[in-house]
C-alpha atoms as a PDB file:
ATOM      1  CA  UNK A   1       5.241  26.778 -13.983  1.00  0.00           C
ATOM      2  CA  UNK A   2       4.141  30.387 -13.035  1.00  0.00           C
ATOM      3  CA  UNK A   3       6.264  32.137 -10.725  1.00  0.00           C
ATOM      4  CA  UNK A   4       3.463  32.245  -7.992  1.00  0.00           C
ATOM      5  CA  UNK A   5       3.583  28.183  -7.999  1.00  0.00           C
ATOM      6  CA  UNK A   6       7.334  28.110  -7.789  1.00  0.00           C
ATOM      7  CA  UNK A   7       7.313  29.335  -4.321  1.00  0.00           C
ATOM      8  CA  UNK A   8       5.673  28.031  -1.319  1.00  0.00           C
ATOM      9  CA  UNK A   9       2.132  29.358  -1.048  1.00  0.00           C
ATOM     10  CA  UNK A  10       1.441  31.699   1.208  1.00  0.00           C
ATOM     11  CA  UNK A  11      -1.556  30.217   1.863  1.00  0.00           C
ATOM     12  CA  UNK A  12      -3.382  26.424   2.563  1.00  0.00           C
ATOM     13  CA  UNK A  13      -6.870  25.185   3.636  1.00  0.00           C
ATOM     14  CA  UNK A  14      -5.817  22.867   5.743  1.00  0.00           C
ATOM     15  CA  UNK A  15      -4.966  23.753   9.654  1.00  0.00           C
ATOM     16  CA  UNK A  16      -1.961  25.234  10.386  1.00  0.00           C
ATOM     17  CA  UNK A  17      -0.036  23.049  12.928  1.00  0.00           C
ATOM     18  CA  UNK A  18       1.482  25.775  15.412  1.00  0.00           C
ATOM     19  CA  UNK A  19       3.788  23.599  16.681  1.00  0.00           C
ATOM     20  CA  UNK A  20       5.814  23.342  13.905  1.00  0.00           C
ATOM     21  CA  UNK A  21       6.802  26.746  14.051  1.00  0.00           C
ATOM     22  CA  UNK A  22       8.491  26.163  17.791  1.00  0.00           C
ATOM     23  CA  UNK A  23      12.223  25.539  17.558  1.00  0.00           C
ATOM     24  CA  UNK A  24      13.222  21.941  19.000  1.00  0.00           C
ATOM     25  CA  UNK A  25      16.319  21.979  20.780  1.00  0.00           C
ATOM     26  CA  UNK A  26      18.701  19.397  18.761  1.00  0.00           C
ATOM     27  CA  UNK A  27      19.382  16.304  20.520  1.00  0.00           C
ATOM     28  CA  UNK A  28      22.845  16.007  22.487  1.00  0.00           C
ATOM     29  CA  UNK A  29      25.126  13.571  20.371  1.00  0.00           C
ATOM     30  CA  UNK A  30      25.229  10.137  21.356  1.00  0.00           C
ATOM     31  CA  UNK A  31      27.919   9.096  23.822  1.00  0.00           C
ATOM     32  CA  UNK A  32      29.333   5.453  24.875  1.00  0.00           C
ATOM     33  CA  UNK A  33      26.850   3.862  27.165  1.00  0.00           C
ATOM     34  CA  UNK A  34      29.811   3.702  29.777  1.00  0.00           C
ATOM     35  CA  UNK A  35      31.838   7.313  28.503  1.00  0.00           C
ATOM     36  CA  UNK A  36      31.657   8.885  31.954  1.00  0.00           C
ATOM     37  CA  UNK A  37      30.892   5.916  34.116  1.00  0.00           C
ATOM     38  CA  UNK A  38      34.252   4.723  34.936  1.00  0.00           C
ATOM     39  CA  UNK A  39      35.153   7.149  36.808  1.00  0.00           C
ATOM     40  CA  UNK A  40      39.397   7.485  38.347  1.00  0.00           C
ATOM     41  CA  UNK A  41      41.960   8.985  36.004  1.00  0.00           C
ATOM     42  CA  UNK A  42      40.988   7.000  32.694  1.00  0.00           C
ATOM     43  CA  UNK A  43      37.453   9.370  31.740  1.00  0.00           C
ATOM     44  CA  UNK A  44      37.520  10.428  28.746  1.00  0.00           C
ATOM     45  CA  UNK A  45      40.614   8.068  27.426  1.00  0.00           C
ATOM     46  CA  UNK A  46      39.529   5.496  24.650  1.00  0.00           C
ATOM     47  CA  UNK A  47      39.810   2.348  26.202  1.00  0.00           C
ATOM     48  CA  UNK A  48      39.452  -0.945  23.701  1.00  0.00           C
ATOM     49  CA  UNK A  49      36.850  -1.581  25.918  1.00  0.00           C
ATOM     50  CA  UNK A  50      34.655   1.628  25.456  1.00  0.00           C
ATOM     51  CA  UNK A  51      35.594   1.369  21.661  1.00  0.00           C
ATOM     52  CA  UNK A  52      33.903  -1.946  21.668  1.00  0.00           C
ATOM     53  CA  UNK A  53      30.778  -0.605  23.357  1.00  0.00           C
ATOM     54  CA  UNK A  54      30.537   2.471  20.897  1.00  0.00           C
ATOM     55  CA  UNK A  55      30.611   0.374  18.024  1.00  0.00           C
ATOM     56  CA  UNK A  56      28.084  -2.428  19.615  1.00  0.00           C
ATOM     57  CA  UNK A  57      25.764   0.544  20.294  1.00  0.00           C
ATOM     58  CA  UNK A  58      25.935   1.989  17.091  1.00  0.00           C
ATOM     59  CA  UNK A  59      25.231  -1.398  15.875  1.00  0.00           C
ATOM     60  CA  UNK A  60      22.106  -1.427  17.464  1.00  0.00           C
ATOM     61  CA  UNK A  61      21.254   1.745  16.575  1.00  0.00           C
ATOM     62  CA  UNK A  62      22.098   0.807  13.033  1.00  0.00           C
ATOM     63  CA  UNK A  63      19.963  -2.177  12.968  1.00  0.00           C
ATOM     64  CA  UNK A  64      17.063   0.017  14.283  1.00  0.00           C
ATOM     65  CA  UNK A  65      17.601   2.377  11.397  1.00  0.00           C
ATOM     66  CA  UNK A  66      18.630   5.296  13.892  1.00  0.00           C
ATOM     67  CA  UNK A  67      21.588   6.325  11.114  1.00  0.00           C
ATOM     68  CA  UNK A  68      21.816   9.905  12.539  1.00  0.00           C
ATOM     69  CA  UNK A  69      22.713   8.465  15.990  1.00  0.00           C
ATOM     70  CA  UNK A  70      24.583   5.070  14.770  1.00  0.00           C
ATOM     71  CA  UNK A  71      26.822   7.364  12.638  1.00  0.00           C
ATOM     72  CA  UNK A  72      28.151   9.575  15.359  1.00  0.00           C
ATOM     73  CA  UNK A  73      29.284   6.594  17.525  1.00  0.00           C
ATOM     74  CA  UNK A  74      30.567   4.603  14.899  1.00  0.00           C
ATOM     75  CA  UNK A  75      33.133   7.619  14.202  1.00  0.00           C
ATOM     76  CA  UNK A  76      33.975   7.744  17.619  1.00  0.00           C
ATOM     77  CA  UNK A  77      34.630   3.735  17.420  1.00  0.00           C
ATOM     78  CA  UNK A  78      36.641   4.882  14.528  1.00  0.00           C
ATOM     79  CA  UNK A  79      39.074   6.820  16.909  1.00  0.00           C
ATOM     80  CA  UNK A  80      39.575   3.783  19.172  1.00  0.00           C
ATOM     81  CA  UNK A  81      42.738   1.926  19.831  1.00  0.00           C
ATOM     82  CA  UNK A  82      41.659  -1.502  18.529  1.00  0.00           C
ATOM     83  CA  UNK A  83      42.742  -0.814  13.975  1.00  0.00           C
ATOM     84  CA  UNK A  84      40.441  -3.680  13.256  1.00  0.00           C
ATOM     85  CA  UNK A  85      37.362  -2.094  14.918  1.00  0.00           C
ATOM     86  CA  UNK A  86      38.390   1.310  14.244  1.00  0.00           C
ATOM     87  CA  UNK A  87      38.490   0.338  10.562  1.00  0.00           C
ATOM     88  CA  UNK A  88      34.575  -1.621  10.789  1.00  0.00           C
ATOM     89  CA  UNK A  89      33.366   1.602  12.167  1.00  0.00           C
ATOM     90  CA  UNK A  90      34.825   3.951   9.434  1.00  0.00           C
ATOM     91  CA  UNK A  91      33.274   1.491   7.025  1.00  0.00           C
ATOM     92  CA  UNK A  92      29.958   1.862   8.937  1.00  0.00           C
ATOM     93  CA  UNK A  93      29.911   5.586   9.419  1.00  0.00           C
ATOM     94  CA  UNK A  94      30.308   5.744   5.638  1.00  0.00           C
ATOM     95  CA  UNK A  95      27.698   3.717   5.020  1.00  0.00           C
ATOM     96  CA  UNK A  96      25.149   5.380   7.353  1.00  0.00           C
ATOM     97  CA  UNK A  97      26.022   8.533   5.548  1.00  0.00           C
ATOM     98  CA  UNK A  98      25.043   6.969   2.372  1.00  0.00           C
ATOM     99  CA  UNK A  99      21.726   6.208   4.375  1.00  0.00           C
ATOM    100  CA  UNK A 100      21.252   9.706   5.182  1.00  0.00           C
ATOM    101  CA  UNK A 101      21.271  10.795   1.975  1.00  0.00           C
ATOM    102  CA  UNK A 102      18.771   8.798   0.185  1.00  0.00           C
ATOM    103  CA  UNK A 103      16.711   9.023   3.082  1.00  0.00           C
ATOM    104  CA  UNK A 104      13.597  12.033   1.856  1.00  0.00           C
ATOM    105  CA  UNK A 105      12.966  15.011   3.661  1.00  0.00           C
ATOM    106  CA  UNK A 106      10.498  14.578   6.375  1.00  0.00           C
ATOM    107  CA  UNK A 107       7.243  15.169   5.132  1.00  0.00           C
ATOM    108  CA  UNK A 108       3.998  15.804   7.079  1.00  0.00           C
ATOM    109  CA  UNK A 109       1.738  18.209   5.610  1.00  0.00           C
ATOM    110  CA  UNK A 110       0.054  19.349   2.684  1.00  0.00           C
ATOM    111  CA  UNK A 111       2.459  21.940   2.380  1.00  0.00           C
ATOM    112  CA  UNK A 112       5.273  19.680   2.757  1.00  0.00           C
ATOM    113  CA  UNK A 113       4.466  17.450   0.104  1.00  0.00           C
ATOM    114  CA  UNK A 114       3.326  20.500  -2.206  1.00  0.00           C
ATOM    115  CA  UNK A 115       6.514  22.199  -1.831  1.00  0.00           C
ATOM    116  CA  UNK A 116       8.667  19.365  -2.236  1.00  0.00           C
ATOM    117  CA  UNK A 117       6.942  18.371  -5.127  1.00  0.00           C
ATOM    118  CA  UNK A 118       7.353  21.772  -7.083  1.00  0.00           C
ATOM    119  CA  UNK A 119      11.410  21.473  -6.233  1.00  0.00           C
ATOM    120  CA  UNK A 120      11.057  18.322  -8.191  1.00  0.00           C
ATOM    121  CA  UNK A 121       9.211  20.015 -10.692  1.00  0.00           C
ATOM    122  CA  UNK A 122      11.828  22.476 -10.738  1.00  0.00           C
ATOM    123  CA  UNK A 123      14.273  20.165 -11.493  1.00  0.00           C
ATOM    124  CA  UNK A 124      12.641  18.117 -14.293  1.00  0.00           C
ATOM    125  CA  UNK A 125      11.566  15.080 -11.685  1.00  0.00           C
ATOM    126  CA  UNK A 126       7.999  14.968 -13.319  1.00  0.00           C
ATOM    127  CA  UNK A 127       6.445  11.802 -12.184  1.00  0.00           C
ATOM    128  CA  UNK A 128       7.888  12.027  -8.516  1.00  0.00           C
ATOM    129  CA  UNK A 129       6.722  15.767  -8.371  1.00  0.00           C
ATOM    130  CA  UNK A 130       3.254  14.099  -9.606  1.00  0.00           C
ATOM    131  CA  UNK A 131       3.525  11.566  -6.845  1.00  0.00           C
ATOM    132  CA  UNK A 132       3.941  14.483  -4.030  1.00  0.00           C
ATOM    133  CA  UNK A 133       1.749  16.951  -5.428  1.00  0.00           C
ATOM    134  CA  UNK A 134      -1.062  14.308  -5.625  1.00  0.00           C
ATOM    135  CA  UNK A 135       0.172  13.008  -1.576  1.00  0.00           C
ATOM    136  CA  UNK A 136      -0.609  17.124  -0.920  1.00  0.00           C
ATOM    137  CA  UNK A 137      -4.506  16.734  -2.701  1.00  0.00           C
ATOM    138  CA  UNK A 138      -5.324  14.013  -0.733  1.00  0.00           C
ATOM    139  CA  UNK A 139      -4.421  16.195   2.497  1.00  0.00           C
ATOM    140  CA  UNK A 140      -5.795  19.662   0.785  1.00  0.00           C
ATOM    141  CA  UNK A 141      -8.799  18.895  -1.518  1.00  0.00           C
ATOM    142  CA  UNK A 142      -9.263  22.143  -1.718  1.00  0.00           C
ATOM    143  CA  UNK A 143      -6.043  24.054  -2.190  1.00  0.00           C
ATOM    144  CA  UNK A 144      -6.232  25.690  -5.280  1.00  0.00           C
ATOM    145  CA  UNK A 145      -2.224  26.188  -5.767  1.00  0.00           C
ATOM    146  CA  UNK A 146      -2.198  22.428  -5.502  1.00  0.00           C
ATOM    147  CA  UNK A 147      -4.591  21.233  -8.366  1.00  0.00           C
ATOM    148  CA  UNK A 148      -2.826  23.966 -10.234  1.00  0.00           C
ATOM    149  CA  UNK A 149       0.093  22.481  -9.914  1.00  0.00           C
ATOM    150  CA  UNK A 150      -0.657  18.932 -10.108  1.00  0.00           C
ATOM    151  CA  UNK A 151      -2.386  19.841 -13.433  1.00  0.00           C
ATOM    152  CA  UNK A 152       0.812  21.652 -14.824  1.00  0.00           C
ATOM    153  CA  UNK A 153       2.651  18.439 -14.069  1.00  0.00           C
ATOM    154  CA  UNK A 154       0.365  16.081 -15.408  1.00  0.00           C
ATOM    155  CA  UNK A 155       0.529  18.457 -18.650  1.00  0.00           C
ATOM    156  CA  UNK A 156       3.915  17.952 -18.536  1.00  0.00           C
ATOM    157  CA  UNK A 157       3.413  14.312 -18.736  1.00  0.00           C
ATOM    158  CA  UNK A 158       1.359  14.066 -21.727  1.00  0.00           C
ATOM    159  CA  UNK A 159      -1.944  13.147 -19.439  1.00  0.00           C
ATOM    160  CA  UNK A 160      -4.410  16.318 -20.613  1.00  0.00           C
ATOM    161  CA  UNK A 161      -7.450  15.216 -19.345  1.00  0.00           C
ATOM    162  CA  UNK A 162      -6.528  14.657 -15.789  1.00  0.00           C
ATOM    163  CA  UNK A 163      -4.706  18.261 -15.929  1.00  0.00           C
ATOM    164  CA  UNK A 164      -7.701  19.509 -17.348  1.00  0.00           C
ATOM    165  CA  UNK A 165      -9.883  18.336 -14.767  1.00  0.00           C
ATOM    166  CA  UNK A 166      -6.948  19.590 -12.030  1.00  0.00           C
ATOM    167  CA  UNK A 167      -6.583  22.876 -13.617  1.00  0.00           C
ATOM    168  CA  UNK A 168     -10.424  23.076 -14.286  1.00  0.00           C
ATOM    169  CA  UNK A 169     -10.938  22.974 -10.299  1.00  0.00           C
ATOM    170  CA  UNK A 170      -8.449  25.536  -9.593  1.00  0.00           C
ATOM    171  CA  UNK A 171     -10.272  27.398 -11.683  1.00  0.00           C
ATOM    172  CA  UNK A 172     -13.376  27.186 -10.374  1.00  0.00           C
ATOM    173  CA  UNK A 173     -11.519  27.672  -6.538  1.00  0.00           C
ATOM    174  CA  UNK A 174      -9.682  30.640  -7.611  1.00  0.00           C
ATOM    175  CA  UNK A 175     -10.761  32.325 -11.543  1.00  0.00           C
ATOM    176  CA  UNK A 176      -7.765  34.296 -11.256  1.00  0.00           C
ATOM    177  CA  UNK A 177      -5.884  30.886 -12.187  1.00  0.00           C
ATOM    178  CA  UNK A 178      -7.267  30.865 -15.502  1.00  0.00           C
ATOM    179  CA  UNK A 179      -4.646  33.894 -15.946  1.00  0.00           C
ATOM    180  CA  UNK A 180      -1.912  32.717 -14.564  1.00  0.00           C
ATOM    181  CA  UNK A 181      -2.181  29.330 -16.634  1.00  0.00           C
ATOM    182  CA  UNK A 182      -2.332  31.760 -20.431  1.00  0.00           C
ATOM    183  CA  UNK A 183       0.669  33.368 -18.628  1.00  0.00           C
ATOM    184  CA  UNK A 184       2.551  30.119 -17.729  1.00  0.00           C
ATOM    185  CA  UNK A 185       5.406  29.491 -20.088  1.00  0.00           C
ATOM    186  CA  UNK A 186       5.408  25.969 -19.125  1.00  0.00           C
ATOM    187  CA  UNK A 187       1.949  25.465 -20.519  1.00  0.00           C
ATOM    188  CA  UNK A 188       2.341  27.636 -23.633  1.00  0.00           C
ATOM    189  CA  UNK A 189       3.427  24.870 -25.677  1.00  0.00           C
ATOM    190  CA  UNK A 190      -0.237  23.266 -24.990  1.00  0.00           C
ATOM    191  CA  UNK A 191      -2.454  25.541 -24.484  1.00  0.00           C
ATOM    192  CA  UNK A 192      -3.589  25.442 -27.962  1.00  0.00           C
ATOM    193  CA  UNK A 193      -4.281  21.660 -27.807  1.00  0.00           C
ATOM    194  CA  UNK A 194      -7.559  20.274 -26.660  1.00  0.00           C
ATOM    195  CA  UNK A 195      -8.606  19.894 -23.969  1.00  0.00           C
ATOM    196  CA  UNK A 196      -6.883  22.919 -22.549  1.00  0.00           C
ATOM    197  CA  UNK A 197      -7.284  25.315 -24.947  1.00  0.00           C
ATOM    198  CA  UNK A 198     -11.516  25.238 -24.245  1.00  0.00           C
ATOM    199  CA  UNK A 199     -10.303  25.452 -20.475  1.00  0.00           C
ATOM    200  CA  UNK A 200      -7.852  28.356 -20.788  1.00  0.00           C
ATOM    201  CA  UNK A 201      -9.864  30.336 -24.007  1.00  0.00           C
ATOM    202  CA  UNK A 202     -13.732  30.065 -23.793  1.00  0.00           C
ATOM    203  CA  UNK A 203     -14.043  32.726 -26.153  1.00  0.00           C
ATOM    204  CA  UNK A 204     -12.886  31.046 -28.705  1.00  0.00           C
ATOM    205  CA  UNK A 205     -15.484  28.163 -28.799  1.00  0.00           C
ATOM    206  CA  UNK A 206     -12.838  25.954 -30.508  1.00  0.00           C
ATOM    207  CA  UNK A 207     -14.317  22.989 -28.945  1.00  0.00           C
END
């Protein structure tokens, strides 16, 4: 892919969304829905009591799929008194971890998906870049950067006529694409092969 698509563009038809750029204060961590409320000399001691409500909490949380929040109190179930419990709740924080990570980035615009889906480009993930890049069309009909790219990938895939038709519009978008794609190492390999080579070389009238 040329270097220009490799980074995110510096520019998108679709609205940018301001707020986005304001910084959201990150939430406070989770705490035992009775840490605090006891009150006398035993605050802040881990009862077998507030270890049980930690890890019922974090259950629920679990069970609603809120793994950022069930994971911090099921490691401070962990540090309870009660082994048995404590042991669950290492087992659970493990496995919301596990969660985390397969969870996807959080994806809302067109950028978003058109970025994410040239990292997976990037890293040889074809048909899931394909998957993202076409999530970013839908959003950005008009983005040039994003046919471009969706048209590389489908290349990539052995589908030429949808990249030609991708490439064609980013073409007619932005004719400095037409360029950039003789230029692109990634599409050297096929950009003697109908129909990309009529695309890429009209004066040769191969085709």
């Amino acid at each position: 892919m040329a270097e220009k698509k490799k980074t995110p563009a510096s520019r998108t038809d679709e609205k940018v969304d301001e707020r986005r750029a304001v910084p959201v204060p990150a939430a406070p961590s989770p705490k035992p829905p009775d840490q605090g409320e006891s009150g006398g000399a035993d605050d802040g001691v881990w009862t077998a009591q507030k270890q049980l409500a930690a890890f019922e909490a974090a259950s629920r949380r679990f069970h609603a799929r809120s793994f950022g929040e069930a994971k911090v109190l099921f490691e401070q179930a962990a540090r309870g008194p009660e082994r048995d419990v404590a042991h669950r709740a290492q087992l659970h924080a493990e496995m919301c971890a596990r969660r985390l990570e397969r969870q996807g980035p959080a994806l809302v615009s067109a950028e978003d998906f058109y970025n994410y889906g040239v990292a997976l480009f990037n890293t040889g993930k074809i048909a899931e870049a394909r998957e993202n890049l076409n999530k970013a069309l839908a959003m950005a009909p008009n983005a040039d950067h994003i046919h471009y790219a969706l048209g590389l990938a489908q290349a990539l895939s052995g589908d030429l006529d949808r990249a030609y038709e991708n490439l064609k519009r980013a073409i007619e978008i932005e004719p400095r694409n037409r360029l950039i794609a003789r230029q692109d190492a990634d599409l050297a390999p096929l950009a003697s092969q109908p129909p990309l080579e009529g695309l890429l070389y009209p004066e040769r009238k191969s085709w």
